[in-house]
N, C-alpha and C. Protein backbone atom coordinates (compact mmCIF):
# COMPACT_ATOMS: atom_id res chain seq x y z
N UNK A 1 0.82 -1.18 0.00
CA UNK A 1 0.00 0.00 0.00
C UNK A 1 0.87 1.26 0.00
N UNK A 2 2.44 1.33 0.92
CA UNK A 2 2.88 2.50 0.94
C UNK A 2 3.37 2.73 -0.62
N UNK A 3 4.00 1.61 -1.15
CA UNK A 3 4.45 1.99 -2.57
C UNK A 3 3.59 2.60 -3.46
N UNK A 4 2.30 2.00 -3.41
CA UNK A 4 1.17 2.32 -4.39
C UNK A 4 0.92 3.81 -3.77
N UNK A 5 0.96 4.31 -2.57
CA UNK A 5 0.54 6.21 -2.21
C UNK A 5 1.77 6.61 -2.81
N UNK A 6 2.99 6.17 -2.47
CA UNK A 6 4.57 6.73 -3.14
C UNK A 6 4.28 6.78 -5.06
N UNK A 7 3.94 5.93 -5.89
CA UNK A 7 3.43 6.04 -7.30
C UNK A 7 2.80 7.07 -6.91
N UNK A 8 1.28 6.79 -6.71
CA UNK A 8 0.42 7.81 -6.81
C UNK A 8 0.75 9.67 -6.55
N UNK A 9 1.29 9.83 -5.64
CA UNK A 9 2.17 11.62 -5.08
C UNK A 9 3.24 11.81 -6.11
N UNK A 10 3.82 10.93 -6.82
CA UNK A 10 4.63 11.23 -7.63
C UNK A 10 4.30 12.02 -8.61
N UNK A 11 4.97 13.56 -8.89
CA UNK A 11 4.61 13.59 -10.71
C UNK A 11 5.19 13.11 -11.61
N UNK A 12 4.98 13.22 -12.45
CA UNK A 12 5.39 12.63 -13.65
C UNK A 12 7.02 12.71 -13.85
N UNK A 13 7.83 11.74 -13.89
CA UNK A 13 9.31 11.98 -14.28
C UNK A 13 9.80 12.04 -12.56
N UNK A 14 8.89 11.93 -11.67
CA UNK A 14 9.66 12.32 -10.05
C UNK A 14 10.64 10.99 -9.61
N UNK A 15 10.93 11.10 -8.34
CA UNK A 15 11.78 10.01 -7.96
C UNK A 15 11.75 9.82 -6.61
N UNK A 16 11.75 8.68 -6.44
CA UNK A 16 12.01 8.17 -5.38
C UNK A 16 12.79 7.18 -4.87
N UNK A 17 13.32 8.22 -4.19
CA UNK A 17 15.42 7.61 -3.48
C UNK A 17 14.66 6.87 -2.12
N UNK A 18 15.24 5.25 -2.01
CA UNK A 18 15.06 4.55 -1.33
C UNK A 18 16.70 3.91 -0.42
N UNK A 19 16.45 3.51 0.53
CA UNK A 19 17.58 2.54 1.19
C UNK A 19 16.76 1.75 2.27
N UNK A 20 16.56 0.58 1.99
CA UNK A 20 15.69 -0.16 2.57
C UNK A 20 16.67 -1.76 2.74
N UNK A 21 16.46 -2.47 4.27
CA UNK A 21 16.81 -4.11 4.21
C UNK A 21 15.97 -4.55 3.64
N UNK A 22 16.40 -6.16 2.98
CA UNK A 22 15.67 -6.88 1.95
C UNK A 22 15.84 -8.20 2.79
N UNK A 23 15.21 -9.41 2.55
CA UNK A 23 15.33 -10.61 2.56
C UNK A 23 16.59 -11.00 2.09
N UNK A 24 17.15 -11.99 3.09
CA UNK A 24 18.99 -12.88 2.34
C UNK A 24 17.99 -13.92 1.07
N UNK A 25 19.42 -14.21 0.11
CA UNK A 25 18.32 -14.88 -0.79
C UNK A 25 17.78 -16.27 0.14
N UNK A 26 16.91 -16.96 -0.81
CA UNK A 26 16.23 -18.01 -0.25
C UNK A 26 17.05 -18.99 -0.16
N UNK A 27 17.39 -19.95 0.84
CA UNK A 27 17.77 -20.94 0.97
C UNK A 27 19.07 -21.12 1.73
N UNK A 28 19.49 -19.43 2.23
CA UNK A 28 20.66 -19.20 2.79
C UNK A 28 20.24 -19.17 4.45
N UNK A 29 21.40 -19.82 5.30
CA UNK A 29 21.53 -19.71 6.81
C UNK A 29 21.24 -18.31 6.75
N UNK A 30 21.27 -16.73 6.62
CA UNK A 30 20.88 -15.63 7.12
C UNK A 30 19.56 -15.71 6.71
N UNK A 31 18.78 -16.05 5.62
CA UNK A 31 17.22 -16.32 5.38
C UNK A 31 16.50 -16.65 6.26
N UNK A 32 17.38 -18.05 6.58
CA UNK A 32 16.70 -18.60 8.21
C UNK A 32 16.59 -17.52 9.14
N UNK A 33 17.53 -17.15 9.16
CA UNK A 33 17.73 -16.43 10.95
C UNK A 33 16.57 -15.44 11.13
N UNK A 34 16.25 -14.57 9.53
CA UNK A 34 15.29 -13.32 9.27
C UNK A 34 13.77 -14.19 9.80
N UNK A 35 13.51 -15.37 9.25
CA UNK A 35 12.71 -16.24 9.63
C UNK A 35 12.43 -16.29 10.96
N UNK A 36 13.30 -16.50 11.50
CA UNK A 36 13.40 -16.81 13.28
C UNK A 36 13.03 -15.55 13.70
N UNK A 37 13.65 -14.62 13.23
CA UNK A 37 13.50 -13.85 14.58
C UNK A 37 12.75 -12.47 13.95
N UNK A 38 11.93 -13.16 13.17
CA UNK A 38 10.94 -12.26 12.59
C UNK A 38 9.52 -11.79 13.35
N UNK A 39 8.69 -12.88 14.07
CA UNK A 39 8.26 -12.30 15.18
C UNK A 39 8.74 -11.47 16.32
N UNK A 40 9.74 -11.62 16.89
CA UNK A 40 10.23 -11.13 17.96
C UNK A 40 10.64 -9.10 17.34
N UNK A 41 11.16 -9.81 15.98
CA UNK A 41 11.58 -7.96 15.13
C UNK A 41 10.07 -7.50 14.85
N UNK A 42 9.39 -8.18 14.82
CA UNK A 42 7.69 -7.34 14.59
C UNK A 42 7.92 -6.24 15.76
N UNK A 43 8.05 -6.68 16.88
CA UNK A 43 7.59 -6.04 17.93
C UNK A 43 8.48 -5.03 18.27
N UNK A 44 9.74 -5.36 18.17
CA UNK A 44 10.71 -3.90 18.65
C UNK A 44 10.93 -3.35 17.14
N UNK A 45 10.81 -3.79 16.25
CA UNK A 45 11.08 -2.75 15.06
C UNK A 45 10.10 -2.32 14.18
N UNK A 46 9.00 -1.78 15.06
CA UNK A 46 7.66 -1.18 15.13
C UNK A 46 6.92 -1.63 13.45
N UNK A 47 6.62 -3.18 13.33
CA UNK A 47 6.39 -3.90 12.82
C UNK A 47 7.38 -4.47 11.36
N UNK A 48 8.44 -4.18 11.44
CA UNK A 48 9.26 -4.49 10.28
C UNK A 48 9.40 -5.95 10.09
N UNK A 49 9.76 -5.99 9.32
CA UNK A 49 9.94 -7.09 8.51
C UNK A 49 11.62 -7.99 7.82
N UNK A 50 12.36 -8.43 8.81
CA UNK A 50 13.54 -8.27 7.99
C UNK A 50 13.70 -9.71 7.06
N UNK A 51 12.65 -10.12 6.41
CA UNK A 51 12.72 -10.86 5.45
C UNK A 51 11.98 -10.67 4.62
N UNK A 52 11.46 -9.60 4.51
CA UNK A 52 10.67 -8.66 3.03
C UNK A 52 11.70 -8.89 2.02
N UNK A 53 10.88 -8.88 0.95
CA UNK A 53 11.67 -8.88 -0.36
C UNK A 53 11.17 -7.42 -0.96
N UNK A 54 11.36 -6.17 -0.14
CA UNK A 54 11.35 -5.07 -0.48
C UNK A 54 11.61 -4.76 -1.89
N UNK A 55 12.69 -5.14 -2.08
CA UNK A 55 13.12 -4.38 -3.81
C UNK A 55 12.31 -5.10 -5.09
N UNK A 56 11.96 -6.40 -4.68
CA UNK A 56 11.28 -7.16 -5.74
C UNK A 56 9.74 -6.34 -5.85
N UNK A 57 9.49 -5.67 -4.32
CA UNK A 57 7.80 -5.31 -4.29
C UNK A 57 7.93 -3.70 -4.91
N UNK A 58 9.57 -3.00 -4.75
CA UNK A 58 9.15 -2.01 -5.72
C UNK A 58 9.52 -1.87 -7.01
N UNK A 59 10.50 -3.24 -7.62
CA UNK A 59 10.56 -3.43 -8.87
C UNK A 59 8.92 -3.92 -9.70
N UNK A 60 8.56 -3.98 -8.93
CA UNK A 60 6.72 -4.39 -9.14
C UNK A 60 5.98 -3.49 -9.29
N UNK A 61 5.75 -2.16 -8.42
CA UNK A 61 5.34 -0.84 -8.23
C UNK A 61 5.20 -0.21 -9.58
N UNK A 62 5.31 -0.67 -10.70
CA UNK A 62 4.73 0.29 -12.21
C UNK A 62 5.48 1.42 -11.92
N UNK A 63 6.62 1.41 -11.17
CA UNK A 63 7.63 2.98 -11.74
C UNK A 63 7.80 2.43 -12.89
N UNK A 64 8.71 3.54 -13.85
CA UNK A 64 8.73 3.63 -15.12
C UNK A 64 10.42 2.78 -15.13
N UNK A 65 11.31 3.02 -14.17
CA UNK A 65 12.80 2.65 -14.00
C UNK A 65 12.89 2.68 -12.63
N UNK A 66 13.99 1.36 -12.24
CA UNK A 66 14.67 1.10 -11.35
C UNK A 66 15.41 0.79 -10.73
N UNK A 67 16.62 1.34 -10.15
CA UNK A 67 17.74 0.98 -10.65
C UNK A 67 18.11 1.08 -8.91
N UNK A 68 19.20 -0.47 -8.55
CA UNK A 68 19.25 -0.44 -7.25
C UNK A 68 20.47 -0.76 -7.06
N UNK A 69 21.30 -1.08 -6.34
CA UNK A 69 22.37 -1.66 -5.59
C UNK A 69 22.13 -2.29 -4.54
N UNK A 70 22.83 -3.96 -4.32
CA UNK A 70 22.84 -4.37 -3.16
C UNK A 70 23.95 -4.60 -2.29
N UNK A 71 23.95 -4.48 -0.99
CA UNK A 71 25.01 -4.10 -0.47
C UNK A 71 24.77 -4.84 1.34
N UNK A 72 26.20 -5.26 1.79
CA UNK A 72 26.00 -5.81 2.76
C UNK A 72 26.38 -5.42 4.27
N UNK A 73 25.74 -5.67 4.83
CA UNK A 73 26.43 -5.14 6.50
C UNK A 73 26.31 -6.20 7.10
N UNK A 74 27.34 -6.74 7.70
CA UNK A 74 27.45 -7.76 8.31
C UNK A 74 26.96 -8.00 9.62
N UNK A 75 27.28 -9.42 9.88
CA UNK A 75 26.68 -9.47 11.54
C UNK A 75 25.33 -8.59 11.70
N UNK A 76 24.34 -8.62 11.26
CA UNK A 76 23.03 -8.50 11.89
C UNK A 76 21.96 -8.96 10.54
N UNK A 77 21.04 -9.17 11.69
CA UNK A 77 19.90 -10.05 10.52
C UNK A 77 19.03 -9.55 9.69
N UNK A 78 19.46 -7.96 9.63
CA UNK A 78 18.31 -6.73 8.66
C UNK A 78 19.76 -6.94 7.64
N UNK A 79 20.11 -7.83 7.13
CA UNK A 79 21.52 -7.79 5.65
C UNK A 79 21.12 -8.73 4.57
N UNK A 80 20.84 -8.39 3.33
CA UNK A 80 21.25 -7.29 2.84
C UNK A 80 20.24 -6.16 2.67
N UNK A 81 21.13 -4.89 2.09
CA UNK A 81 20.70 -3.78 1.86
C UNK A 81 20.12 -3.40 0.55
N UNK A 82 19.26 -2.88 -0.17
CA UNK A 82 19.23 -2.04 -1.42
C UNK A 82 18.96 -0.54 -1.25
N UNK A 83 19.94 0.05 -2.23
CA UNK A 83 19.67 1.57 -1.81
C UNK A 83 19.62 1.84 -3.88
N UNK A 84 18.69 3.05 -3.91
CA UNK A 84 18.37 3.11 -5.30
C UNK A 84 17.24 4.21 -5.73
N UNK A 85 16.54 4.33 -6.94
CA UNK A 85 16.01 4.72 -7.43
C UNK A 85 14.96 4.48 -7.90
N UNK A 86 13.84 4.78 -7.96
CA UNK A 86 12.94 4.50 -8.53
C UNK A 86 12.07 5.88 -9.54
N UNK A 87 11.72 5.49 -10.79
CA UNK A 87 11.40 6.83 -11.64
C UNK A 87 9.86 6.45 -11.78
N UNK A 88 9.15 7.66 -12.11
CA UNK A 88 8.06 7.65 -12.16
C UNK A 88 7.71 7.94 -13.58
């Protein structure tokens, strides 16, 4: 829903600069862990999600271009990162 109000406020040609954690890919020991301790992160990280597949849901979002980087921070279970663009 937030992506679809973020499209919608956009004008035409606007942008929206993102840096958001994503889901580890599937099938990896950090996947698990986002898994595990994904209830417990509901609650102190005022409902987040650290096994969203964020960038796939705004490569989905009908921007016009999107262009991201992924990037890692180690030792904690919100890794990896995408930080990027999205055009309207």
């Amino acid at each position: 829903m937030a992506l679809s109000e973020i499209h919608r406020v956009l004008k035409p040609g606007g942008k929206f600069v993102f840096i958001e954690h994503v889901a580890a890919p599937r099938g990896t020991f950090m996947r698990a862990c986002q898994r595990v301790v994904r209830p417990a992160w509901r609650l102190v990280a005022d409902g987040g999600h650290p096994d969203r597949e964020t960038y796939t849901s705004i490569v989905r979002a009908n921007f016009r271009q999107v262009d991201g980087d992924c990037f890692y921070i180690y030792n904690t279970f919100v890794s990896p990162h995408v930080a990027g663009v999205a055009r309207k």
